[in-house]
Protein backbone atom coordinates (compact mmCIF):
# COMPACT_ATOMS: atom_id res chain seq x y z
CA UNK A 1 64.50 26.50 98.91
CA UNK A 2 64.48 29.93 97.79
CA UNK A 3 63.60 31.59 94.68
CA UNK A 4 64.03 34.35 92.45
CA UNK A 5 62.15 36.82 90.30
CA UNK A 6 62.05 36.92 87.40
CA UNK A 7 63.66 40.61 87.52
CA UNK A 8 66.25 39.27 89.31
CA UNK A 9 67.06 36.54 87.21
CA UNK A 10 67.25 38.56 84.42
CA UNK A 11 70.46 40.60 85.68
CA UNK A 12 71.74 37.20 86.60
CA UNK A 13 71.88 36.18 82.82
CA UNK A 14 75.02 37.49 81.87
CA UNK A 15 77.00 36.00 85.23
CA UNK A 16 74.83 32.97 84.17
CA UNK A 17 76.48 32.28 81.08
CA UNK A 18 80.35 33.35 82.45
CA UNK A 19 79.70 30.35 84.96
CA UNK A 20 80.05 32.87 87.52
CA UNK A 21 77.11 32.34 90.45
CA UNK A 22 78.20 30.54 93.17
CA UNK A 23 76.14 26.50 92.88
CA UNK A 24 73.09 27.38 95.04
CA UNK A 25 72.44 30.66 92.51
CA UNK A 26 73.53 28.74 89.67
CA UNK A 27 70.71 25.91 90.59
CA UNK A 28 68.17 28.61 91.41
CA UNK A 29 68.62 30.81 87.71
CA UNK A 30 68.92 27.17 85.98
CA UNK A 31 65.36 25.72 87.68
CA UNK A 32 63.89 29.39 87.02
CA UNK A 33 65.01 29.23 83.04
CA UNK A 34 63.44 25.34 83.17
CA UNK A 35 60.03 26.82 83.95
CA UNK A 36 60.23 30.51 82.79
CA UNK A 37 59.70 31.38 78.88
CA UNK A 38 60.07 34.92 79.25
CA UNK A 39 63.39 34.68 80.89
CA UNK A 40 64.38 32.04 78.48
CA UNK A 41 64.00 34.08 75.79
CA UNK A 42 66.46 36.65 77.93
CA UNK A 43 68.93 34.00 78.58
CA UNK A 44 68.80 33.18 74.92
CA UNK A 45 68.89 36.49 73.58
CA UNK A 46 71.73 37.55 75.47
CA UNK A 47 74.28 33.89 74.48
CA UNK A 48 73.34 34.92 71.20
CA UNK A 49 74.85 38.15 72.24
CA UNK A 50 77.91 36.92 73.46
CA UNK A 51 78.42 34.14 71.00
CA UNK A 52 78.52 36.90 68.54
CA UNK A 53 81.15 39.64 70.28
CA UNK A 54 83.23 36.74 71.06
CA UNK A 55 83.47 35.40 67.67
CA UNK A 56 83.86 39.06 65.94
CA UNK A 57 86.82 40.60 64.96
CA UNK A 58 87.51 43.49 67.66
CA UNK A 59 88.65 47.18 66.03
CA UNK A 60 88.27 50.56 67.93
CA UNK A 61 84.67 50.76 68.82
CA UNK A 62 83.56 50.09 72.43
CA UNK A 63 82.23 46.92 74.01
CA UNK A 64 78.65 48.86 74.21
CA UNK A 65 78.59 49.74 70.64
CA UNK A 66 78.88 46.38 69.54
CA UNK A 67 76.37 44.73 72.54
CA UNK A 68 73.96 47.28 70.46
CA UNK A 69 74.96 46.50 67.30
CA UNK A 70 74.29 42.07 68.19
CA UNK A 71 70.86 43.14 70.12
CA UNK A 72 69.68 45.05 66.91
CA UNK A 73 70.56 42.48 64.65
CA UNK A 74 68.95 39.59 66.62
CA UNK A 75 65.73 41.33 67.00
CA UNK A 76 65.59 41.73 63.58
CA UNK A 77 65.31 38.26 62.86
CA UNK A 78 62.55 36.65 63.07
CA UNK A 79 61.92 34.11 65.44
CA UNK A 80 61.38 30.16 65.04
């Protein structure tokens, strides 16, 4: 069975969370997260991202600006 990098697995995060890797990838990021506390904290870092856009009211600025404006925010915080 293959694996991935942690590198790549990394700029599979965000198709990760959409649910949009084919099974075999999907396995492979999902076994890589299991073992992988680095990329974990990715992963989680970035559906913190996302939870937030998606539940934020959307005005004129771009979808960057506010990706920025989350990531900020959550490293701000501290950690558990």
């Amino acid at each position: 069975m293959a694996t991935f990098s942690c590198m790549e697995v990394q700029e599979m995060v965000t198709d990760y969370l959409h649910k949009e890797l084919d099974g075999e990838k999907r396995n492979l990021v999902k076994e890589h997260l299991g073992g992988c506390g680095d990329c974990l904290s990715h992963y989680s870092t970035e559906a913190q991202i996302s939870t937030l856009i998606i539940s934020s009211s959307w005005n004129q600025e771009s979808t960057q600006e506010i990706v920025n404006r989350v990531r900020l925010r959550i490293e701000s915080e501290p950690e558990n």
